[in-house]
PDB file of N, CA and C in Angstrom:
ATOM      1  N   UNK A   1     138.754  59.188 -28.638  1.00  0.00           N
ATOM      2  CA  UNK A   1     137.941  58.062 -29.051  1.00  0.00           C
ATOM      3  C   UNK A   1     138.809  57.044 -29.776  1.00  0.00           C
ATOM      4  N   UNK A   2     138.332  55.729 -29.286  1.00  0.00           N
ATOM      5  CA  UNK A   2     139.150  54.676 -30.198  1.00  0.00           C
ATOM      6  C   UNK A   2     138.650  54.276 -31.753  1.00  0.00           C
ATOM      7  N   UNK A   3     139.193  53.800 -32.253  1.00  0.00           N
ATOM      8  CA  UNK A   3     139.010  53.635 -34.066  1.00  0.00           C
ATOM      9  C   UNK A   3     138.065  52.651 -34.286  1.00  0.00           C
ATOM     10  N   UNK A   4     137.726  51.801 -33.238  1.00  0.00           N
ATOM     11  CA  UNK A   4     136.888  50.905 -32.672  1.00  0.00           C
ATOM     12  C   UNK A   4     135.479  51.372 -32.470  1.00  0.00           C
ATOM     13  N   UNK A   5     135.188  52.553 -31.833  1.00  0.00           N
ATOM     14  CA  UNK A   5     133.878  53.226 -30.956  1.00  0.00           C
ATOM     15  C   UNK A   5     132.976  53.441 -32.424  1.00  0.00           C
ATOM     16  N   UNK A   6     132.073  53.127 -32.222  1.00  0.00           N
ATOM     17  CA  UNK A   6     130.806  53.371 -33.479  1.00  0.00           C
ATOM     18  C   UNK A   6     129.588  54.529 -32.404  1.00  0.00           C
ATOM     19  N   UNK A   7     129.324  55.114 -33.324  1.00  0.00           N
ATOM     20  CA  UNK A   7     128.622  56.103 -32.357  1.00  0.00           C
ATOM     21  C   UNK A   7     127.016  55.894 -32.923  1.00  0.00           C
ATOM     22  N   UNK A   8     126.530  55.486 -32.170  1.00  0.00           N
ATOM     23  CA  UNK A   8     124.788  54.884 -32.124  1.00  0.00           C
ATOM     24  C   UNK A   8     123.611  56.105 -31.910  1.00  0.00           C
ATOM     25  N   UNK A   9     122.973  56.952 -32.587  1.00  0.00           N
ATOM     26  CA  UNK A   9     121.880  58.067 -32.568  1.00  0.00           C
ATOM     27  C   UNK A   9     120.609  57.230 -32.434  1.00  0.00           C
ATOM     28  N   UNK A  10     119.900  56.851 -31.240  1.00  0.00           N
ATOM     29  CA  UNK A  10     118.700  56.362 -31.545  1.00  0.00           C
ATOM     30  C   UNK A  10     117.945  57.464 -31.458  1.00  0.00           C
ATOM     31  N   UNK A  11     116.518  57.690 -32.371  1.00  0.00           N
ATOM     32  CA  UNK A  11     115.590  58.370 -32.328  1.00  0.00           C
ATOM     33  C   UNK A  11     114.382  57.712 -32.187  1.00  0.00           C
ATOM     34  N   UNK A  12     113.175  58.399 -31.994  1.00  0.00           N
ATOM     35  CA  UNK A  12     111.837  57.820 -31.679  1.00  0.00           C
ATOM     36  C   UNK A  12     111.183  59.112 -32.122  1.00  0.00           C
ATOM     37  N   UNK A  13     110.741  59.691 -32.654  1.00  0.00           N
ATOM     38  CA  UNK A  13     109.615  60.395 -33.269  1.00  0.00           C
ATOM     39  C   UNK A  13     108.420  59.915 -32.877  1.00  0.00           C
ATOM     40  N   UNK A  14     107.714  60.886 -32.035  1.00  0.00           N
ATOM     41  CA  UNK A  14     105.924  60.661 -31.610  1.00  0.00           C
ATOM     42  C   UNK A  14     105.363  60.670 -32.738  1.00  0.00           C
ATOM     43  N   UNK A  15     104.361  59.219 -32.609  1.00  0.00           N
ATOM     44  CA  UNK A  15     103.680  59.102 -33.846  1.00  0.00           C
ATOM     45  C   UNK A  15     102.511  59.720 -33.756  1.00  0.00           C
ATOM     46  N   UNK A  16     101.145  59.707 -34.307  1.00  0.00           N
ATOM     47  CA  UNK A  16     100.211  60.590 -34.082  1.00  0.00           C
ATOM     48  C   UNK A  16      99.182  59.913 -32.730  1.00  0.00           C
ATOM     49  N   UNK A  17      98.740  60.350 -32.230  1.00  0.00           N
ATOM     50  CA  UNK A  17      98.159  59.952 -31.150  1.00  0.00           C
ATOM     51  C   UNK A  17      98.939  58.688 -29.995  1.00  0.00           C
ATOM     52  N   UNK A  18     100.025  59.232 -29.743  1.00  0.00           N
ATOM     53  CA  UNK A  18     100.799  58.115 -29.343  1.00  0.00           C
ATOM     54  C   UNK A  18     101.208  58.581 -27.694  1.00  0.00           C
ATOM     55  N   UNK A  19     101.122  57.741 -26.783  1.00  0.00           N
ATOM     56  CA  UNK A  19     101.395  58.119 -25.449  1.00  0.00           C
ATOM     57  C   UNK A  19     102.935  58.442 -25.461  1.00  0.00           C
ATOM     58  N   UNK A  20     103.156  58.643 -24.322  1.00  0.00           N
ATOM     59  CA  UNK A  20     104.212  59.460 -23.972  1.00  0.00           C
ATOM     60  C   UNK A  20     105.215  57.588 -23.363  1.00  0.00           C
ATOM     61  N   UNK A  21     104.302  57.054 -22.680  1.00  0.00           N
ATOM     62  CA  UNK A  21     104.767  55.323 -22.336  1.00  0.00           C
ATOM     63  C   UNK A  21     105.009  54.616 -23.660  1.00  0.00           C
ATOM     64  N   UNK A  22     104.534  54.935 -24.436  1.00  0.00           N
ATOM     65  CA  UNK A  22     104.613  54.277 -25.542  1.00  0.00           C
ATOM     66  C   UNK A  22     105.887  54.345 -26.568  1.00  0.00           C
ATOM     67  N   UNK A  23     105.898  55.787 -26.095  1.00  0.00           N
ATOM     68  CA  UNK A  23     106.938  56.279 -27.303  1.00  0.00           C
ATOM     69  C   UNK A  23     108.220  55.978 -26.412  1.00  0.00           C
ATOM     70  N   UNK A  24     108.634  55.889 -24.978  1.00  0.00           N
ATOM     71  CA  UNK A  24     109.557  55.404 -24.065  1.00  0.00           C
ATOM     72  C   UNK A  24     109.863  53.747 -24.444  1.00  0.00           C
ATOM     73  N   UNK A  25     108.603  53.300 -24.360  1.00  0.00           N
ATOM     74  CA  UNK A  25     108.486  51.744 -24.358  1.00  0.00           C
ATOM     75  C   UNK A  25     109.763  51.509 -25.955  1.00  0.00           C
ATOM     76  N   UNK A  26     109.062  52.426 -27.257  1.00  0.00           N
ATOM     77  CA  UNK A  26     109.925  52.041 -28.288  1.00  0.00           C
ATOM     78  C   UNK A  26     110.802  52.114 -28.087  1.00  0.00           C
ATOM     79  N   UNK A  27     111.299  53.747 -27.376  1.00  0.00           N
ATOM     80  CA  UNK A  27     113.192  53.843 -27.213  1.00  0.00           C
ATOM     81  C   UNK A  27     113.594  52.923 -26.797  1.00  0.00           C
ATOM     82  N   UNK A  28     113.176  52.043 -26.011  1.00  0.00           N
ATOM     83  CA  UNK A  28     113.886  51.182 -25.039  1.00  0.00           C
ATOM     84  C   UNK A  28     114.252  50.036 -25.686  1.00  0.00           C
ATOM     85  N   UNK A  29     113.581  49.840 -26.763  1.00  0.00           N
ATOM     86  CA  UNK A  29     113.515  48.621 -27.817  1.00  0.00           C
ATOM     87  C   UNK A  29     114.530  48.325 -28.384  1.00  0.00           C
ATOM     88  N   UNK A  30     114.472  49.933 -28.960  1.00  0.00           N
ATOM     89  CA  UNK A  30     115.896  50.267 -30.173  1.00  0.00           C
ATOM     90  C   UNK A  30     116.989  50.212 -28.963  1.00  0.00           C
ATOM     91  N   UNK A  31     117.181  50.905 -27.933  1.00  0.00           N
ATOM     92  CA  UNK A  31     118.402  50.698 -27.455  1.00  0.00           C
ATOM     93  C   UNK A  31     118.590  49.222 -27.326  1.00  0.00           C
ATOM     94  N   UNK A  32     117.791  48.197 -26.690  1.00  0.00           N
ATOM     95  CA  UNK A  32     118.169  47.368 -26.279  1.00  0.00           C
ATOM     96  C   UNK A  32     118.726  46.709 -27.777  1.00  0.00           C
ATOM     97  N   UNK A  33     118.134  46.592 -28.713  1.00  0.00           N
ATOM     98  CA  UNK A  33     118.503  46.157 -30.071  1.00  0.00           C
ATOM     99  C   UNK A  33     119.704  47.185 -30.527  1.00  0.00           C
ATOM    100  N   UNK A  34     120.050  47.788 -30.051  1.00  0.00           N
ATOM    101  CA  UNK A  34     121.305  48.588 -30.624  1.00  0.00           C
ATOM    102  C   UNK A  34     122.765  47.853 -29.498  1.00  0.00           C
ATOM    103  N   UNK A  35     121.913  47.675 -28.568  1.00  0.00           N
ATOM    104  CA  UNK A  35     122.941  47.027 -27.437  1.00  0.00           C
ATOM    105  C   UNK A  35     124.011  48.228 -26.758  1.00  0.00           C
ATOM    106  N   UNK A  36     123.180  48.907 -26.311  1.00  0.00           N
ATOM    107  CA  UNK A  36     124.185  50.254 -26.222  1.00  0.00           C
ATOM    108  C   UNK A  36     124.236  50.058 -24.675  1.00  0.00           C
ATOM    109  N   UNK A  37     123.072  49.822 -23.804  1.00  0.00           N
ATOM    110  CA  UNK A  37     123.308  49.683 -22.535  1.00  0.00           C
ATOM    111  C   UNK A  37     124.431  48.578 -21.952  1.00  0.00           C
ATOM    112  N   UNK A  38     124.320  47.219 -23.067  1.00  0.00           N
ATOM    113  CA  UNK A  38     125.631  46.217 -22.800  1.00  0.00           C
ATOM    114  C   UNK A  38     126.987  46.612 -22.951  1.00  0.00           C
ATOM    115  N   UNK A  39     127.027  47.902 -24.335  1.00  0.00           N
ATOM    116  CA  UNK A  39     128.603  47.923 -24.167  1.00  0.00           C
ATOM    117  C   UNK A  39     129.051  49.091 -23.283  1.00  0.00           C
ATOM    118  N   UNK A  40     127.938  49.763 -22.572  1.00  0.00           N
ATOM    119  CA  UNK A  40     128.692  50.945 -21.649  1.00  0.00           C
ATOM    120  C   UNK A  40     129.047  49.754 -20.597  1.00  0.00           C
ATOM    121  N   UNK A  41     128.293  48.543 -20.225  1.00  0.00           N
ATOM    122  CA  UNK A  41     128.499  48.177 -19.032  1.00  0.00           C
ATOM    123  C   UNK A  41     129.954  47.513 -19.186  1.00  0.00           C
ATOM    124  N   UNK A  42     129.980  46.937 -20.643  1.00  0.00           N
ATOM    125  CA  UNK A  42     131.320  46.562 -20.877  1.00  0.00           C
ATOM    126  C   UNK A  42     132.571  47.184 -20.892  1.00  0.00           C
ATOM    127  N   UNK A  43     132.193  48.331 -21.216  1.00  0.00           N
ATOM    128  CA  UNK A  43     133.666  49.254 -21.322  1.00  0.00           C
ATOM    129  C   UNK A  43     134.047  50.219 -19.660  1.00  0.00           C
ATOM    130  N   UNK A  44     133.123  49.805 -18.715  1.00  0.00           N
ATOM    131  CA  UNK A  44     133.217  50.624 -17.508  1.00  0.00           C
ATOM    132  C   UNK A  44     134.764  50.446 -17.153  1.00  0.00           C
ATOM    133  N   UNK A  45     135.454  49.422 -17.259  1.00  0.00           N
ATOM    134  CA  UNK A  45     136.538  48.795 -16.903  1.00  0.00           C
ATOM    135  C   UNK A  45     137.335  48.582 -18.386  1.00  0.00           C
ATOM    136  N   UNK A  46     138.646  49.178 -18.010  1.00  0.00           N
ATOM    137  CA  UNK A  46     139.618  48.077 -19.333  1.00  0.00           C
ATOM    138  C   UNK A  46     139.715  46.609 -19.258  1.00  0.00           C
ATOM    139  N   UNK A  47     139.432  46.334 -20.047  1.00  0.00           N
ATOM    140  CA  UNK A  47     140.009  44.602 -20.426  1.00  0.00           C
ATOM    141  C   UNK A  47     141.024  44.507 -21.584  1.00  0.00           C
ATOM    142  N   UNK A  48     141.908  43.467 -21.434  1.00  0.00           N
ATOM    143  CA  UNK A  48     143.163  43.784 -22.060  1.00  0.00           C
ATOM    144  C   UNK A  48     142.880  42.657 -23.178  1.00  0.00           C
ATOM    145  N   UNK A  49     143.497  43.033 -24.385  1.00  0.00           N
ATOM    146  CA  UNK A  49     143.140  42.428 -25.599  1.00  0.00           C
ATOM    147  C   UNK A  49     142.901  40.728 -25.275  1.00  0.00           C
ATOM    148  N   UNK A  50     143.761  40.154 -24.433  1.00  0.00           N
ATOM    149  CA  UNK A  50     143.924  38.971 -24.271  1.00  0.00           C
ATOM    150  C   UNK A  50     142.710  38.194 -23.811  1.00  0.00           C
ATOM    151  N   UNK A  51     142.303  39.158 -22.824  1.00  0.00           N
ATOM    152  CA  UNK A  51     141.594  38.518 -21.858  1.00  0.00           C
ATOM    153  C   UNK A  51     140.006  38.749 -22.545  1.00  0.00           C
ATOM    154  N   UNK A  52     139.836  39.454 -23.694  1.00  0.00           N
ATOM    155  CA  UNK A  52     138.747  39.678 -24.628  1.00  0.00           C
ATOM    156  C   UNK A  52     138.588  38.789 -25.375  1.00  0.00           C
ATOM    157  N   UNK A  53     139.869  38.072 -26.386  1.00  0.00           N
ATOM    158  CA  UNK A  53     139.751  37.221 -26.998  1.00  0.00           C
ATOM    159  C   UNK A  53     139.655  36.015 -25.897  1.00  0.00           C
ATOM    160  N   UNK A  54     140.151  35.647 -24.834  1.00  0.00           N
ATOM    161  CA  UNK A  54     139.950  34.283 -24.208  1.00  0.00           C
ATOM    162  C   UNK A  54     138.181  34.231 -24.167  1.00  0.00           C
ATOM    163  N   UNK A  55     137.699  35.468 -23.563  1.00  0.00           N
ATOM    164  CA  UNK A  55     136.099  35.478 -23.439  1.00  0.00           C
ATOM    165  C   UNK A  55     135.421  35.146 -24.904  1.00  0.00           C
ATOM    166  N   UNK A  56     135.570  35.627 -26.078  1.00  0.00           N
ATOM    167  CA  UNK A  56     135.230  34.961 -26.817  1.00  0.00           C
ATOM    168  C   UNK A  56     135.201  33.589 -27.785  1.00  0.00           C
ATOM    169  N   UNK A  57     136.390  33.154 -26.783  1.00  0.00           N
ATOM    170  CA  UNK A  57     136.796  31.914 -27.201  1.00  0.00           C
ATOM    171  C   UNK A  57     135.833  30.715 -26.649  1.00  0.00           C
ATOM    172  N   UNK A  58     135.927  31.051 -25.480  1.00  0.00           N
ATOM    173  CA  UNK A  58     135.074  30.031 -24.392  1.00  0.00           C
ATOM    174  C   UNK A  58     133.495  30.490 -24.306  1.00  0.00           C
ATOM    175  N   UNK A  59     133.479  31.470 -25.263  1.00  0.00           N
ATOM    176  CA  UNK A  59     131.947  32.119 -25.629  1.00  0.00           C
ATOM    177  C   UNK A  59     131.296  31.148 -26.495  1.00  0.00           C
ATOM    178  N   UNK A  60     132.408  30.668 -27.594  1.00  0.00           N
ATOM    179  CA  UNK A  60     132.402  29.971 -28.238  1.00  0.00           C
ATOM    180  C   UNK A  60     132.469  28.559 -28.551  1.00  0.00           C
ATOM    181  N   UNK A  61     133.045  28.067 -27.451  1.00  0.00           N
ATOM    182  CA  UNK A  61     132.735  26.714 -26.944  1.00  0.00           C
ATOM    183  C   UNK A  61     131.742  26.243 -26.614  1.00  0.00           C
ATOM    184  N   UNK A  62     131.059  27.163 -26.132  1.00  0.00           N
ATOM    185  CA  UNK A  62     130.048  26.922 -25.266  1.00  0.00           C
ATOM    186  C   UNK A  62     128.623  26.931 -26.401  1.00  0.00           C
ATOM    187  N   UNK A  63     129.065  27.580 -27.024  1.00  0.00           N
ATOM    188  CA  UNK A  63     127.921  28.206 -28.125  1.00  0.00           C
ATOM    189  C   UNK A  63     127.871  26.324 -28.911  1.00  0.00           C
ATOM    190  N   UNK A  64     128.967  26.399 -29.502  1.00  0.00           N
ATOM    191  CA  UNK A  64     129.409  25.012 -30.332  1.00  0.00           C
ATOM    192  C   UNK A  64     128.717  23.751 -29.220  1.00  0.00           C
ATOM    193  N   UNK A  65     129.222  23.249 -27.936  1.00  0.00           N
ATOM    194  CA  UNK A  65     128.664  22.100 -26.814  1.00  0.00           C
ATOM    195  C   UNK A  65     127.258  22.476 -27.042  1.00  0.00           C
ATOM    196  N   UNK A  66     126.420  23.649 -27.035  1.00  0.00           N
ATOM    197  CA  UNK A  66     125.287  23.695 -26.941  1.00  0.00           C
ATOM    198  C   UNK A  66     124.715  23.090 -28.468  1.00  0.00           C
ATOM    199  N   UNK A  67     125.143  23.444 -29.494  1.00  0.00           N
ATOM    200  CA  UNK A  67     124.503  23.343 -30.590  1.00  0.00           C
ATOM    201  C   UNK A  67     124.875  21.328 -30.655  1.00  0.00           C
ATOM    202  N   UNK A  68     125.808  21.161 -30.342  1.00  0.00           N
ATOM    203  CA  UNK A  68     126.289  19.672 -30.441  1.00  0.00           C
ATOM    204  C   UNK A  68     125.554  19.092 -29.898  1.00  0.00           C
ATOM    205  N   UNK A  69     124.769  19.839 -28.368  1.00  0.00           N
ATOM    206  CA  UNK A  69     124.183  18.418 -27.552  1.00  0.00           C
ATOM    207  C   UNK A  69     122.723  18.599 -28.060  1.00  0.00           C
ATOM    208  N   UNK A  70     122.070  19.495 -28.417  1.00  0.00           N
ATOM    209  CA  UNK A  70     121.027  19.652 -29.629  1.00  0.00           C
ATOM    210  C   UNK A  70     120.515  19.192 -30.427  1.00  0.00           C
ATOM    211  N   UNK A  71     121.606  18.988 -31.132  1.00  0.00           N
ATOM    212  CA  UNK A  71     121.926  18.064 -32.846  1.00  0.00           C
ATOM    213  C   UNK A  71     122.047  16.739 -31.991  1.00  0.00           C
ATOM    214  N   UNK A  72     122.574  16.213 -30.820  1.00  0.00           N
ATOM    215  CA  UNK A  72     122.546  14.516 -30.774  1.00  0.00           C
ATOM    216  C   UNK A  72     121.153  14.745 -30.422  1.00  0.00           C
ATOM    217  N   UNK A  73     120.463  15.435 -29.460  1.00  0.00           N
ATOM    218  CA  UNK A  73     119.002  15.195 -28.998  1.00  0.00           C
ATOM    219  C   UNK A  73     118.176  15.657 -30.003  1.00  0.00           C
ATOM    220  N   UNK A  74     118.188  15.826 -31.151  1.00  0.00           N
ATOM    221  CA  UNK A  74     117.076  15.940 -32.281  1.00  0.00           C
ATOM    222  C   UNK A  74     117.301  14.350 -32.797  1.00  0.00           C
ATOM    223  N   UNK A  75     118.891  14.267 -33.095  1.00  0.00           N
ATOM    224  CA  UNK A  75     118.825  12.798 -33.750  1.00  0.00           C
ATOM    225  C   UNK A  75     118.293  12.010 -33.047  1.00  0.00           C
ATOM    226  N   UNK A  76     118.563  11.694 -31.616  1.00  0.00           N
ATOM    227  CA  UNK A  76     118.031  10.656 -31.048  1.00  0.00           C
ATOM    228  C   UNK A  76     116.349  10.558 -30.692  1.00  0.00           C
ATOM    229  N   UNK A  77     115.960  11.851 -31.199  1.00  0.00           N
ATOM    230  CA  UNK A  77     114.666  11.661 -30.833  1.00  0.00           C
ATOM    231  C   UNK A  77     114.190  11.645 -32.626  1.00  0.00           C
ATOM    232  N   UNK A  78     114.517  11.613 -33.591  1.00  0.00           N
ATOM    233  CA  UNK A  78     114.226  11.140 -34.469  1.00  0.00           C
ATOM    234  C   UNK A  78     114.397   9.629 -34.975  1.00  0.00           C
ATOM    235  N   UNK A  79     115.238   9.252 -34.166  1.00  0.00           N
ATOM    236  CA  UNK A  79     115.486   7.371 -34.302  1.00  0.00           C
ATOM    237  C   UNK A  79     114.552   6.932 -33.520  1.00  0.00           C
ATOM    238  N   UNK A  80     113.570   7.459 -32.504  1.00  0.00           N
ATOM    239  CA  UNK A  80     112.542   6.952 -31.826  1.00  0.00           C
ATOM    240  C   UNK A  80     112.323   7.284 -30.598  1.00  0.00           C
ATOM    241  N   UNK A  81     113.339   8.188 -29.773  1.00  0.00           N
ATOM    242  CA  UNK A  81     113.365   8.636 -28.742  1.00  0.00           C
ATOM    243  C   UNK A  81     115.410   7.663 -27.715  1.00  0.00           C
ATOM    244  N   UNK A  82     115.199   7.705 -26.910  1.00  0.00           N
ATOM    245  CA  UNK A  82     116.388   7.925 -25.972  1.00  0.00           C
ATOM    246  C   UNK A  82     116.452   6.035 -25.659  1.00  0.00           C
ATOM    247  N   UNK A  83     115.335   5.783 -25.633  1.00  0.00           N
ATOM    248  CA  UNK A  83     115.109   4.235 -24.927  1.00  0.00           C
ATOM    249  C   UNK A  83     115.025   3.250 -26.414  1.00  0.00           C
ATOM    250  N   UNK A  84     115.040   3.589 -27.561  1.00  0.00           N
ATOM    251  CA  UNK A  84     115.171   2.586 -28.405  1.00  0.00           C
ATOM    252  C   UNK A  84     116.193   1.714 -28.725  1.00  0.00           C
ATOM    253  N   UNK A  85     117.669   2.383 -28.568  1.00  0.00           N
ATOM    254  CA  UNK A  85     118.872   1.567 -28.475  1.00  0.00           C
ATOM    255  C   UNK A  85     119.261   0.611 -27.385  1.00  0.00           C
ATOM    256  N   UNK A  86     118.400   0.930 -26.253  1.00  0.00           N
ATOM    257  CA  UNK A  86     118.277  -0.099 -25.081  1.00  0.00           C
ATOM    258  C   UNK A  86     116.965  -0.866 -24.922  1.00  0.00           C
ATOM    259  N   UNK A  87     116.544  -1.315 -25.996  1.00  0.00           N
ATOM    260  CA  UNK A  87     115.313  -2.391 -25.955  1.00  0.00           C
ATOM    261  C   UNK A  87     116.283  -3.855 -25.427  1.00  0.00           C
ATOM    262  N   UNK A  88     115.397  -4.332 -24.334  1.00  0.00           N
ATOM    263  CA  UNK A  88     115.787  -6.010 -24.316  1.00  0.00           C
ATOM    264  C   UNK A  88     115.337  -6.862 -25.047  1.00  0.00           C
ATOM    265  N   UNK A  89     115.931  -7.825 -25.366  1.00  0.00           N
ATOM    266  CA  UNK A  89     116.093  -8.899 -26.233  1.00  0.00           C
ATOM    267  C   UNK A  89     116.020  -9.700 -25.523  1.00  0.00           C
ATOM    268  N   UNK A  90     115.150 -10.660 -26.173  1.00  0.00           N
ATOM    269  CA  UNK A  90     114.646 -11.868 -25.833  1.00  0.00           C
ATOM    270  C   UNK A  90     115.812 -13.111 -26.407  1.00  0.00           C
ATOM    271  N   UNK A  91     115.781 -14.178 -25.974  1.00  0.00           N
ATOM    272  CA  UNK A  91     116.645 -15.396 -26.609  1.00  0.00           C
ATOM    273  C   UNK A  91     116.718 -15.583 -28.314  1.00  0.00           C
ATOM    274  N   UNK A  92     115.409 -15.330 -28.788  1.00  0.00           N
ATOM    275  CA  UNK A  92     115.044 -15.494 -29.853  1.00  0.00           C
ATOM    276  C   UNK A  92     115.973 -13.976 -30.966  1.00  0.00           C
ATOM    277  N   UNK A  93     116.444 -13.277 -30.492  1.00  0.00           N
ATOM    278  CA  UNK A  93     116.755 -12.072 -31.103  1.00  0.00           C
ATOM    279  C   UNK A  93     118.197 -12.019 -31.537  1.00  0.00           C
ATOM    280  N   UNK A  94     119.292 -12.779 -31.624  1.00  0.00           N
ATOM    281  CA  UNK A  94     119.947 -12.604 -31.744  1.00  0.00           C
ATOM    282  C   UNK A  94     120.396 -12.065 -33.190  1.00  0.00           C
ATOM    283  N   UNK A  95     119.319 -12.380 -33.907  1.00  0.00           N
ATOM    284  CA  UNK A  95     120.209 -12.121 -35.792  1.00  0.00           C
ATOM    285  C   UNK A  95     120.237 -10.968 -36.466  1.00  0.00           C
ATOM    286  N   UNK A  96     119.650  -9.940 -34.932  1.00  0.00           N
ATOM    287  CA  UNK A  96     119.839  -8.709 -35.668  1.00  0.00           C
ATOM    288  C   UNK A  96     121.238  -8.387 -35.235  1.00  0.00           C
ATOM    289  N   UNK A  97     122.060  -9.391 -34.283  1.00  0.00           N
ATOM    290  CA  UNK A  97     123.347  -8.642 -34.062  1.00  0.00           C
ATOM    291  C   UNK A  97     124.651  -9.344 -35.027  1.00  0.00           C
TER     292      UNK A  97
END
């Protein structure tokens, strides 16, 4: 085992009058919230340190572009929406520029 591997015990204890679907339905919960089915699928294969950190790099880009184009589309829809900086102007308008 690597110094890395965390070893995950999920349990589910039948509660009192509790189906047999039910008490499956929870396990499935906790695993998925433990994420145990993602990292077997991850570790089926070696990946080499490098190529782990590049994936979280560009994990991370992506994470950051998303939150960026977010933050401009909250602002711009708090200044009035998308079409307010392109209002036409009439002859008469010039002194707001």
């Amino acid at each position: 085992m690597s110094k890395t591997s965390t070893h995950v015990n999920v349990k589910v204890v039948p509660k009192k009058d509790e189906s047999v679907e039910r008490m499956i339905k929870r396990f499935m919960k906790k695993v998925k919230k433990e994420r145990i089915i993602e990292q077997v699928k991850d570790r089926r294969y070696y990946e080499k340190p490098s190529v782990t950190k590049r994936k979280a790099k560009l994990a991370g880009i992506r994470k950051w572009k998303k939150h960026e184009a977010e933050f401009k589309r909250k602002l711009l829809n708090a200044e009035g929406g998308k079409n307010s900086r392109h209002v036409k102007k009439g002859k008469d308008s010039n002194e707001s520029r």
